[in-house]
N, C-alpha and C. Protein backbone atom coordinates (compact mmCIF):
# COMPACT_ATOMS: atom_id res chain seq x y z
N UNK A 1 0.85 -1.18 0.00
CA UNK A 1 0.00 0.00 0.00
C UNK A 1 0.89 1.24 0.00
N UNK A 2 0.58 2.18 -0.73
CA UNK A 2 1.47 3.35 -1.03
C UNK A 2 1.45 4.48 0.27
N UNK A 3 2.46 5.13 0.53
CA UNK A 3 2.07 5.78 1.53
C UNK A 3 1.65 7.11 1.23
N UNK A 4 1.15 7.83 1.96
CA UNK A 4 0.10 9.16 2.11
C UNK A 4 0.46 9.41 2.93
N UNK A 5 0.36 11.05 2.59
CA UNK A 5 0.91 12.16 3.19
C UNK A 5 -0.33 13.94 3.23
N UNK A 6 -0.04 14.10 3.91
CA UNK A 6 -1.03 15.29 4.15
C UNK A 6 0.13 16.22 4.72
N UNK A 7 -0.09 17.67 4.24
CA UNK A 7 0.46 18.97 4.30
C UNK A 7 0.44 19.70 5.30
N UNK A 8 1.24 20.45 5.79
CA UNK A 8 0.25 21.45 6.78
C UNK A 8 0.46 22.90 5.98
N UNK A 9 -1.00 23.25 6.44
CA UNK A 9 -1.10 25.02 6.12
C UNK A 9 -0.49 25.99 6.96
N UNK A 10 -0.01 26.99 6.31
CA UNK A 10 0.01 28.51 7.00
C UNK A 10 -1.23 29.18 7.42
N UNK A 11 -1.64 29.70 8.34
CA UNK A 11 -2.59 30.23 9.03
C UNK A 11 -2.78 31.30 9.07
N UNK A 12 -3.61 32.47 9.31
CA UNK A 12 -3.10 33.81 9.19
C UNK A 12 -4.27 33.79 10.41
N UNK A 13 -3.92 34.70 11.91
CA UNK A 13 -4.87 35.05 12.85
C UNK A 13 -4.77 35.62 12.81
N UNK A 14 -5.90 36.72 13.10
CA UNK A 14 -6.31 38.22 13.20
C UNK A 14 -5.98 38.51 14.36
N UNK A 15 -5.61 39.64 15.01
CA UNK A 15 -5.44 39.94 16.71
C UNK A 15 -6.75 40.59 16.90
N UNK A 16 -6.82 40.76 18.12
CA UNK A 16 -8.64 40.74 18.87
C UNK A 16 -8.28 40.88 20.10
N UNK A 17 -9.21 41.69 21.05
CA UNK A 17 -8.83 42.42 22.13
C UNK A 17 -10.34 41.46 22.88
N UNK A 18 -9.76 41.02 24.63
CA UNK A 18 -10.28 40.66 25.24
C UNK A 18 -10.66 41.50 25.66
N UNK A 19 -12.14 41.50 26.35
CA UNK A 19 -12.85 42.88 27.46
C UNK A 19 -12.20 42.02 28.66
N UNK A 20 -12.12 43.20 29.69
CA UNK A 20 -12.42 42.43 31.16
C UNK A 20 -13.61 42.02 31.57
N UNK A 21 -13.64 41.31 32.75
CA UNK A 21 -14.80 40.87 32.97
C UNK A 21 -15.08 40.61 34.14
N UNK A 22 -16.14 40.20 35.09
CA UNK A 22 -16.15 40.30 36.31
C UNK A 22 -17.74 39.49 36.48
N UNK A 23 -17.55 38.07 37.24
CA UNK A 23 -18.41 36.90 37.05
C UNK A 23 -18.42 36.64 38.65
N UNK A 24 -19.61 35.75 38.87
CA UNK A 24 -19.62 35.40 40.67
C UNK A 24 -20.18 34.08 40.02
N UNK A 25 -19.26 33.09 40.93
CA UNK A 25 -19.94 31.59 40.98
C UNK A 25 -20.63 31.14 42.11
N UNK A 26 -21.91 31.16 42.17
CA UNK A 26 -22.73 30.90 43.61
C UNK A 26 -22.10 29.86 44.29
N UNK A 27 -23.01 30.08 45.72
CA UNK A 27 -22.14 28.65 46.68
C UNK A 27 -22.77 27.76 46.28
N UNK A 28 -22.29 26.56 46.71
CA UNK A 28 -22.72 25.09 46.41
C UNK A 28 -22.56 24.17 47.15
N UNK A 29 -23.29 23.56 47.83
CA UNK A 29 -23.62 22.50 48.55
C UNK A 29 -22.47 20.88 48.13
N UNK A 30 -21.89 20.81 48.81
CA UNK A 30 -21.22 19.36 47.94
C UNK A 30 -21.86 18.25 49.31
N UNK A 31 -22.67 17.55 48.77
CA UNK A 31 -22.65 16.53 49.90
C UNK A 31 -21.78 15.02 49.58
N UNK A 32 -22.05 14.40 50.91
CA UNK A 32 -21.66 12.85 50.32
C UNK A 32 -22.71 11.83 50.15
N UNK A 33 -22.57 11.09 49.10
CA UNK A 33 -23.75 9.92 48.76
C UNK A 33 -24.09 9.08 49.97
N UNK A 34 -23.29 8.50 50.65
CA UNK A 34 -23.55 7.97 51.45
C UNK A 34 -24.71 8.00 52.57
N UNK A 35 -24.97 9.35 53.12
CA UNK A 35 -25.69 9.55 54.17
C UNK A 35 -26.29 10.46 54.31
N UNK A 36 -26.06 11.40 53.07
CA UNK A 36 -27.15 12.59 52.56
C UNK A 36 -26.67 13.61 53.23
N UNK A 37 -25.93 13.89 54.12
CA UNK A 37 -25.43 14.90 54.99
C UNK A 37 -24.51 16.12 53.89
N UNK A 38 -24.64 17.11 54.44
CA UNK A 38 -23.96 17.93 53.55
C UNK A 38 -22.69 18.13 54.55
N UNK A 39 -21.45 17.88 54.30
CA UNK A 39 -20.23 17.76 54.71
C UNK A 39 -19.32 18.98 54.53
N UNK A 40 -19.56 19.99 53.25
CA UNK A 40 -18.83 21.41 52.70
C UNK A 40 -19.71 22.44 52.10
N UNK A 41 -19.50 23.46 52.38
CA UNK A 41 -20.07 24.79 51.52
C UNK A 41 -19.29 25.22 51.13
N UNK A 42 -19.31 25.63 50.05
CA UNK A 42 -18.57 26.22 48.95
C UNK A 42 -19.30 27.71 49.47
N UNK A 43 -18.41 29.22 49.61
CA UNK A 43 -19.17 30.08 49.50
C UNK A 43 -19.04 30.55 48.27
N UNK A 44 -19.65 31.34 47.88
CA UNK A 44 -19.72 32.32 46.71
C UNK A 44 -18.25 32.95 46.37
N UNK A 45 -18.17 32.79 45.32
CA UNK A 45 -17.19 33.41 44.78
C UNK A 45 -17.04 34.77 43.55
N UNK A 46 -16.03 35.73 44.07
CA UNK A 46 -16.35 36.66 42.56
C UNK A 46 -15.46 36.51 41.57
N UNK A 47 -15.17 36.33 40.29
CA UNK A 47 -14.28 36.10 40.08
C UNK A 47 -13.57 37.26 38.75
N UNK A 48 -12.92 38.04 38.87
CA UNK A 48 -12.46 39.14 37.87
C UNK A 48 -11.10 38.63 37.21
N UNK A 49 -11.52 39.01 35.84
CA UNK A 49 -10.37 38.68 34.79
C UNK A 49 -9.73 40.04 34.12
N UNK A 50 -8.95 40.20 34.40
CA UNK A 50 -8.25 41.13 33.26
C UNK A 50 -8.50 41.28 32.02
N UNK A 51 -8.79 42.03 31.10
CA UNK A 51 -8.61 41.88 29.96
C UNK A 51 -7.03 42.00 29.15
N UNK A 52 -7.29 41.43 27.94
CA UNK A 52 -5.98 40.99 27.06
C UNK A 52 -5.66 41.38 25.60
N UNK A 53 -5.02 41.25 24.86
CA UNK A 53 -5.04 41.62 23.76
C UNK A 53 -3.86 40.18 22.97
N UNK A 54 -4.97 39.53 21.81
CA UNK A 54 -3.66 38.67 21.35
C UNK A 54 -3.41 39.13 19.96
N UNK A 55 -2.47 38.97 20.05
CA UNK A 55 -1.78 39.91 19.22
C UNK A 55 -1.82 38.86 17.31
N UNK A 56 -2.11 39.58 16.30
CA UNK A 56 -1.91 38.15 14.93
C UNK A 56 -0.74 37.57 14.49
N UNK A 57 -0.71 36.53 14.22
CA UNK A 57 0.50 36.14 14.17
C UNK A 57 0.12 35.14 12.85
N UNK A 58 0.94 34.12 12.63
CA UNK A 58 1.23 33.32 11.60
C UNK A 58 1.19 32.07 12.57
N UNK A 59 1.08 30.92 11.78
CA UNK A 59 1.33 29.40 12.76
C UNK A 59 0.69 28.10 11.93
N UNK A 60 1.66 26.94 11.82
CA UNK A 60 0.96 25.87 10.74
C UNK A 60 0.53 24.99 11.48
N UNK A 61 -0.86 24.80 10.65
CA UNK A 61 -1.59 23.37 11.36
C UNK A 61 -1.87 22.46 10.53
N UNK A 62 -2.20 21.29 11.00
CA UNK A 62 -2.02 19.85 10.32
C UNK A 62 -3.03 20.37 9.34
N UNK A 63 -3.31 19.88 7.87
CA UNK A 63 -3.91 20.37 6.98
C UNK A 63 -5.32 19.26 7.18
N UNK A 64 -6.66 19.53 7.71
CA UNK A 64 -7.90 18.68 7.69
C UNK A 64 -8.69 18.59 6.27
N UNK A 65 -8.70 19.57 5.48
CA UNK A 65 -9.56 19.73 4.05
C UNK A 65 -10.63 20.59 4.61
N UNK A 66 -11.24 20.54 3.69
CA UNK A 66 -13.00 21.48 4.05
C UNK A 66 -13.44 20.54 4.28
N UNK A 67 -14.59 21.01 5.24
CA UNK A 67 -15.62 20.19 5.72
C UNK A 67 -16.65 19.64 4.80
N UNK A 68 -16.21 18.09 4.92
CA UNK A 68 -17.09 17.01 4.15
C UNK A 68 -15.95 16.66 3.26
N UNK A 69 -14.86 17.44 2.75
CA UNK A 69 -14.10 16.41 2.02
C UNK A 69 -13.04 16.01 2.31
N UNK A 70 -12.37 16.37 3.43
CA UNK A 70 -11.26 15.75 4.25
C UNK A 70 -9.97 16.08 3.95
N UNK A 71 -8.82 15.68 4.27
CA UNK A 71 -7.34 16.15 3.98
C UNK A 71 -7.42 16.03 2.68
N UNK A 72 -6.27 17.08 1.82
CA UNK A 72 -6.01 16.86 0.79
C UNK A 72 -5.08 15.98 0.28
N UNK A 73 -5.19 14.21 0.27
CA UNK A 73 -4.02 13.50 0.79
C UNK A 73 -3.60 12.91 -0.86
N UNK A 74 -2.13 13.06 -1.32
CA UNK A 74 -2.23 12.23 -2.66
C UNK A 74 -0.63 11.04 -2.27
N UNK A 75 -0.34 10.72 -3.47
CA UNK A 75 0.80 9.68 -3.24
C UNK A 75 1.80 10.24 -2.85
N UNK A 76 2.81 9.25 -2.19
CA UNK A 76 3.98 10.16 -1.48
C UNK A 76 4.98 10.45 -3.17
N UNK A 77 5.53 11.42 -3.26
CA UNK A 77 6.09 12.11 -4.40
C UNK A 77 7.72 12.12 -3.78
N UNK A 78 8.24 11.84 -5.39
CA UNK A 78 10.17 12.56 -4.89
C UNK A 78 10.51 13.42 -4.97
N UNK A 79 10.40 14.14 -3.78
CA UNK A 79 10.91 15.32 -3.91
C UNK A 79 12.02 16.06 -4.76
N UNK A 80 11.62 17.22 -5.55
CA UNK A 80 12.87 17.47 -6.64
C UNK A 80 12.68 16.77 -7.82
N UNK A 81 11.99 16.13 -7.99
CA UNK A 81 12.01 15.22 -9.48
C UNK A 81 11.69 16.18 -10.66
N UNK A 82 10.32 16.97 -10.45
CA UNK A 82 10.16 18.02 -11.37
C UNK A 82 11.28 19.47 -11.64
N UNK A 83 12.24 19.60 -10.39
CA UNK A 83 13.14 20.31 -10.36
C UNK A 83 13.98 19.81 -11.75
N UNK A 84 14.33 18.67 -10.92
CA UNK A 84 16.14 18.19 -12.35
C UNK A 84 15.49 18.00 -13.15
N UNK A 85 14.16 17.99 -13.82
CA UNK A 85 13.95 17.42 -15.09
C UNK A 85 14.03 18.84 -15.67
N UNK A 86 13.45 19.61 -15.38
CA UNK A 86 13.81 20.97 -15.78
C UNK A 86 15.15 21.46 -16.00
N UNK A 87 15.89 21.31 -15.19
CA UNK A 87 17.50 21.37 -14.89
C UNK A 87 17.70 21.01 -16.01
N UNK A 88 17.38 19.58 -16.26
CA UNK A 88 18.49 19.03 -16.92
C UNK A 88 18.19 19.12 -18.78
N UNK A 89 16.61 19.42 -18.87
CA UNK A 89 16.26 19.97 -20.10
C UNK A 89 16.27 21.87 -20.85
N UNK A 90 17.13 22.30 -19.68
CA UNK A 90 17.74 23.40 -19.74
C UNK A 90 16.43 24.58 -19.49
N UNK A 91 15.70 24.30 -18.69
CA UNK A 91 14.43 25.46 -18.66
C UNK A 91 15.00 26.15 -17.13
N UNK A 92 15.93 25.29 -16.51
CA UNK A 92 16.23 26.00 -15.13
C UNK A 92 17.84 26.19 -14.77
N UNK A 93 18.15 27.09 -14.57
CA UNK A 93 19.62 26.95 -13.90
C UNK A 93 19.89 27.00 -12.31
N UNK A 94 20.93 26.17 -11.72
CA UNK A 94 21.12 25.61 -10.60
C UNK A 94 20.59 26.02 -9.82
N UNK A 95 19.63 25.55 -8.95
CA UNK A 95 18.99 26.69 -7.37
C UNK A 95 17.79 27.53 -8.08
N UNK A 96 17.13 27.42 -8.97
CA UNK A 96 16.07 28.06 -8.97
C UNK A 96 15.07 26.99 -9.03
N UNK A 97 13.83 27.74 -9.51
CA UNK A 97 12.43 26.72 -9.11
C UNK A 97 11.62 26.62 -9.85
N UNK A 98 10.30 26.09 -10.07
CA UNK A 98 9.64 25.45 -11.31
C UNK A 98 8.69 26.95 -11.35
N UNK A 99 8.43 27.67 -9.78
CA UNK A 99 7.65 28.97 -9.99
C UNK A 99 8.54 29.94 -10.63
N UNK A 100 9.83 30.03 -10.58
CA UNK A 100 10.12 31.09 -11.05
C UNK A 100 10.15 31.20 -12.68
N UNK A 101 9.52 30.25 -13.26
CA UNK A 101 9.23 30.45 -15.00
C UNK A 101 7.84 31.52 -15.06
N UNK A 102 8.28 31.73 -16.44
CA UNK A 102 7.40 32.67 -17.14
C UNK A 102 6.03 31.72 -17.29
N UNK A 103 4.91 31.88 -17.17
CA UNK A 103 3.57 30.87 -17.83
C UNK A 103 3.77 30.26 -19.32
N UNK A 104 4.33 30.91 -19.97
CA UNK A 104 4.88 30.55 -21.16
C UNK A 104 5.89 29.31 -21.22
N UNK A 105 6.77 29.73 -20.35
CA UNK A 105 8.14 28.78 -20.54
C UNK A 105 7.60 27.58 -19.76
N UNK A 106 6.43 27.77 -18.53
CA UNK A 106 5.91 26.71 -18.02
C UNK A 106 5.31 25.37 -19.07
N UNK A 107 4.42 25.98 -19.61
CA UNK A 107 4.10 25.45 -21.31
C UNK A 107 4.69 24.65 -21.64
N UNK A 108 5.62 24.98 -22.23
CA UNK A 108 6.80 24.99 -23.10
C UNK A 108 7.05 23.43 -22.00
N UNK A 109 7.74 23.37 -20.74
CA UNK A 109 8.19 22.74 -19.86
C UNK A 109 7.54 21.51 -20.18
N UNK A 110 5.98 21.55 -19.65
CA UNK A 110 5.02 20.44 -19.59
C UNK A 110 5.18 19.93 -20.79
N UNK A 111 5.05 20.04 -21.75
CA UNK A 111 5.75 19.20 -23.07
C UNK A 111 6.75 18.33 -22.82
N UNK A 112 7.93 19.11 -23.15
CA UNK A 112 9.13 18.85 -23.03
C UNK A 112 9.23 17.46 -21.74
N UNK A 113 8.61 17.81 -20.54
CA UNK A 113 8.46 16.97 -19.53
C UNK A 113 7.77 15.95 -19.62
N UNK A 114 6.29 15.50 -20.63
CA UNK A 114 5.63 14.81 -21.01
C UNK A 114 6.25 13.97 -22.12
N UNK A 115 6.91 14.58 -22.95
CA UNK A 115 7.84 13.71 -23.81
C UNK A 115 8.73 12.93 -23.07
N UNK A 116 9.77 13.48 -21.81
CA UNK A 116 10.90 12.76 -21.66
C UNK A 116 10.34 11.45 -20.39
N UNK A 117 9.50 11.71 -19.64
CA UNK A 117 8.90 10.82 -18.61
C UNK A 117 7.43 9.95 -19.04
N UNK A 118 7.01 10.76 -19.74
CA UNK A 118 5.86 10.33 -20.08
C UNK A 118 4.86 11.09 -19.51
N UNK A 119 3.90 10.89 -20.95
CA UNK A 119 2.22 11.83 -20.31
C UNK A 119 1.88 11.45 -19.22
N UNK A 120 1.54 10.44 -18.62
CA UNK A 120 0.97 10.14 -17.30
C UNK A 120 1.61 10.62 -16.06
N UNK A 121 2.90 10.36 -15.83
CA UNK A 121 4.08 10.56 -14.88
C UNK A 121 4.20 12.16 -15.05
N UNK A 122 4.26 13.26 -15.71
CA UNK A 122 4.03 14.39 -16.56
C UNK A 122 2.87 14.87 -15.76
N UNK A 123 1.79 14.40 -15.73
CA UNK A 123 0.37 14.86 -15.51
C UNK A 123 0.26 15.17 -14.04
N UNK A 124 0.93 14.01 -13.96
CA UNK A 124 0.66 13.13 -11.99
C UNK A 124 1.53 14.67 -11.27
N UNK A 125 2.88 14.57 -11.51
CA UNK A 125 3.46 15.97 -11.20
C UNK A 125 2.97 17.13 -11.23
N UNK A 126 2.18 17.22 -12.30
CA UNK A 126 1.71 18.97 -12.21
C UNK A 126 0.13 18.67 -11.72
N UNK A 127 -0.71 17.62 -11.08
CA UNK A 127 -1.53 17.78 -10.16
C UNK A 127 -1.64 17.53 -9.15
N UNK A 128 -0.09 17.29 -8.68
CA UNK A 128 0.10 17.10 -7.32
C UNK A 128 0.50 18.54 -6.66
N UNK A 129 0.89 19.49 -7.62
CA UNK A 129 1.17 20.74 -6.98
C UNK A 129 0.14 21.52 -7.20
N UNK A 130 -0.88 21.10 -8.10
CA UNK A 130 -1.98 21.70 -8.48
C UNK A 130 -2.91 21.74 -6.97
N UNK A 131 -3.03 20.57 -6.50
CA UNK A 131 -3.56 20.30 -5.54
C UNK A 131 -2.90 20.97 -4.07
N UNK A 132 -2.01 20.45 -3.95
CA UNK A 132 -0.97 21.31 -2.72
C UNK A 132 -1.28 22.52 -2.60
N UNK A 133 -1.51 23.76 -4.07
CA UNK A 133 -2.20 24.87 -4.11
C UNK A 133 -3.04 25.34 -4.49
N UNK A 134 -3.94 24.42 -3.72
CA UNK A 134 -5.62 24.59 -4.40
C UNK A 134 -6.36 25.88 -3.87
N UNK A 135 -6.06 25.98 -2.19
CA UNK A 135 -6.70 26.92 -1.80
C UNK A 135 -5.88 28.45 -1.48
N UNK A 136 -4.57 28.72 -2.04
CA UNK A 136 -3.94 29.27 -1.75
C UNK A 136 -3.74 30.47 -2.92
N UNK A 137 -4.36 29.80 -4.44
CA UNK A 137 -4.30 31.00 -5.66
C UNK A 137 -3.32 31.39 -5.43
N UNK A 138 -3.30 32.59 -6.53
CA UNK A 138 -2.05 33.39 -7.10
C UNK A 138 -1.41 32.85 -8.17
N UNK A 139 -0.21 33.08 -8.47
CA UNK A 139 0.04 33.02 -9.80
C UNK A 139 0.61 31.16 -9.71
N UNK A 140 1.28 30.89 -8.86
CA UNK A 140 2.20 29.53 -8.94
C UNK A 140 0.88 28.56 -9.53
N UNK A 141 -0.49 28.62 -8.65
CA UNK A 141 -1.98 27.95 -9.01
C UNK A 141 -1.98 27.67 -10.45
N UNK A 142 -1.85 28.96 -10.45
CA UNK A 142 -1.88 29.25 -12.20
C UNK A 142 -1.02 28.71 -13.11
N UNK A 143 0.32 28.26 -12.98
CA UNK A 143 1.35 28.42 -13.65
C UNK A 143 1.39 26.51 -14.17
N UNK A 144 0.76 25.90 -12.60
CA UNK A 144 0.81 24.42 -12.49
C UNK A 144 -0.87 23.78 -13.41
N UNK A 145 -1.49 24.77 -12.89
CA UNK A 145 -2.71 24.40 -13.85
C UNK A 145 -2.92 24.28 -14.69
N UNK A 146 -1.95 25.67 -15.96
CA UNK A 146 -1.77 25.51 -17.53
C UNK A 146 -0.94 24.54 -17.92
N UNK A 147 0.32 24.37 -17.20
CA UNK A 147 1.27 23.12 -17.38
C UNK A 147 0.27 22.06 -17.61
N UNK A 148 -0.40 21.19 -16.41
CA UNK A 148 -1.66 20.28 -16.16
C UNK A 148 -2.43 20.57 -17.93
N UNK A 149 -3.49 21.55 -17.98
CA UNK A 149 -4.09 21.36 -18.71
C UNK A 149 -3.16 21.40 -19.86
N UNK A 150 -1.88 22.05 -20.59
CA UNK A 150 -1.64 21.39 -21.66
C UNK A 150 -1.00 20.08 -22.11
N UNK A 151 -0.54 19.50 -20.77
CA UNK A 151 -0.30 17.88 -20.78
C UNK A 151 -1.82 17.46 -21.23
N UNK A 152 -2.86 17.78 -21.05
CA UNK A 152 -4.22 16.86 -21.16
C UNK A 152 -4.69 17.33 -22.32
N UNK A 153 -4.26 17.94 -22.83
CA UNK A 153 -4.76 18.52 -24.66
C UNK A 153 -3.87 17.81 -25.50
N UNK A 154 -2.54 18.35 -25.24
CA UNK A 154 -1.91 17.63 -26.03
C UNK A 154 -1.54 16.03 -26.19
N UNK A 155 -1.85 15.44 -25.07
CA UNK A 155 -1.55 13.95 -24.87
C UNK A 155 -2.66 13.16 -24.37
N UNK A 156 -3.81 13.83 -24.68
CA UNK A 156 -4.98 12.95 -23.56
C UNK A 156 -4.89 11.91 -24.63
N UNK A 157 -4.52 11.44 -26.34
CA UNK A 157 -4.72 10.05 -26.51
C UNK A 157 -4.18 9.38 -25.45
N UNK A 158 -2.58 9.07 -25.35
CA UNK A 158 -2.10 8.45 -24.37
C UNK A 158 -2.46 8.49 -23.11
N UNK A 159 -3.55 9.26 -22.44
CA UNK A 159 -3.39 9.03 -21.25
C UNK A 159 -4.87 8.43 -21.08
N UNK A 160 -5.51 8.03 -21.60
CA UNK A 160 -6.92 7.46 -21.86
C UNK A 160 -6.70 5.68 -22.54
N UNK A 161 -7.03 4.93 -21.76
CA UNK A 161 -6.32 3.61 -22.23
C UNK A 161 -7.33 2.73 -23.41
N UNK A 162 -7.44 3.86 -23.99
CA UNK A 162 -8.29 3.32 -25.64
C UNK A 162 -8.02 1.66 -26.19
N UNK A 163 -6.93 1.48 -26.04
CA UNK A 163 -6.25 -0.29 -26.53
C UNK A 163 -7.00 -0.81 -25.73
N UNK A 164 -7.12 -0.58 -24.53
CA UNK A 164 -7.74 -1.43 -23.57
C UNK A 164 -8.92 -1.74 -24.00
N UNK A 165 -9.46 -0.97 -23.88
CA UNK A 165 -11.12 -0.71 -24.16
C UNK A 165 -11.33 -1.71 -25.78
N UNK A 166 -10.81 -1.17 -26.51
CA UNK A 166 -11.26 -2.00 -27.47
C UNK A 166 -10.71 -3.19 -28.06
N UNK A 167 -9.80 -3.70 -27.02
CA UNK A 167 -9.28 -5.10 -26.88
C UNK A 167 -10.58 -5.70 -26.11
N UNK A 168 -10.96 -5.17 -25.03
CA UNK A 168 -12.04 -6.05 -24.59
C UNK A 168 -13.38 -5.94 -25.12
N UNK A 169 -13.81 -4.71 -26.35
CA UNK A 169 -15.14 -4.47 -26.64
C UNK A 169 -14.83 -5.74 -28.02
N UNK A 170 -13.61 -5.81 -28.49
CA UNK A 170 -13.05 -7.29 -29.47
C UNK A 170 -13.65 -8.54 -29.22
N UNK A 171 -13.30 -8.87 -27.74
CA UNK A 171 -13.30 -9.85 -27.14
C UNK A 171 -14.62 -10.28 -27.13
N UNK A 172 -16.20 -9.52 -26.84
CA UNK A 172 -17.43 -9.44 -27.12
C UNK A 172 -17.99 -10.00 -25.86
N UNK A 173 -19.09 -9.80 -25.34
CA UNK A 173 -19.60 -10.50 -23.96
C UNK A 173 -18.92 -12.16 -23.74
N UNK A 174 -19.07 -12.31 -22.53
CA UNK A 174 -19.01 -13.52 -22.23
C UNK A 174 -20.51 -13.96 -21.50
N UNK A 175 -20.27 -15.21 -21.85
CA UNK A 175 -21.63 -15.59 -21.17
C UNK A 175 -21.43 -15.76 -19.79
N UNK A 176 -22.72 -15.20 -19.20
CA UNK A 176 -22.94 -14.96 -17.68
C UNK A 176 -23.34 -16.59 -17.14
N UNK A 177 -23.31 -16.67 -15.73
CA UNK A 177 -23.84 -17.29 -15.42
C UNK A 177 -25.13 -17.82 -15.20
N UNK A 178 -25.57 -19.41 -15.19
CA UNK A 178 -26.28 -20.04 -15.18
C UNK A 178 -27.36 -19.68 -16.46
């Protein structure tokens, strides 16, 4: 079984100012079961809080999904793989990154990347980052999405297992049972 992996997000909290406050907890009777006797009184209490101020900050939490569809969990991936293929088909030089292309040269990439690994392996890569930045937009969203969709224009024969299909529509029913 393959292993799975889930992300964590960046968070963004707003800061928000506590009021003070000033609460009384009545007395209370504690008895014991045993013999019905009341054994302690609690008297009344007042109880005053300061108010606070928390201040916003940043902070990552385990990534859950939206509610009803759960973590965003896909196959565990090698890290860097989409890096050197770039590297090494000359779209990147040493230490840079698959965001820092033009949308164009991204293009250009997903080809080039679909030819040398293959459409499927090609695809799988640019919707695994597709996904990673699903809810986060901006341009990188963008950059992995056109990659994605022109792997699936240009290569959806291959990635649709047509032989299959009509090797077995060849083959013609079999007879069912009894």
């Amino acid at each position: 079984m393959p292993r799975h992996f889930s992300r964590t997000l960046t968070v963004r909290r707003r800061g928000f100012r506590v009021q003070p406050t000033t609460f009384t907890v009545p007395r209370r009777q504690i008895t014991q079961q045993r013999d019905g006797l009341v054994r302690f009184m609690r008297p009344q209490q007042i109880i005053r809080r300061r108010g606070f101020t928390v201040s916003p900050t940043r902070f990552q939490i385990r990534d859950i999904g939206a509610p009803g569809r759960g973590p965003r969990v896909i196959p565990a991936l090698k890290k860097g793989r989409m890096t050197r293929a770039a590297t090494s088909l000359g779209f990147l030089k040493r230490g840079q990154k698959i965001t820092d292309l033009s949308d164009a040269r991204v293009k250009r990439f997903a080809v080039a990347l679909a030819r040398r690994v293959g459409a499927k392996d090609a695809l799988g890569m640019f919707q695994a980052q597709v996904v990673f930045r699903r809810r986060t937009g901006g341009p990188n969203l963008r950059k992995f999405t056109a990659g994605r969709d022109i792997i699936a224009r240009k290569f959806g024969r291959q990635l649709k297992p047509r032989e299959a299909i009509r090797a077995r529509l060849r083959m013609g029913k079999r007879p069912g049972p009894g």
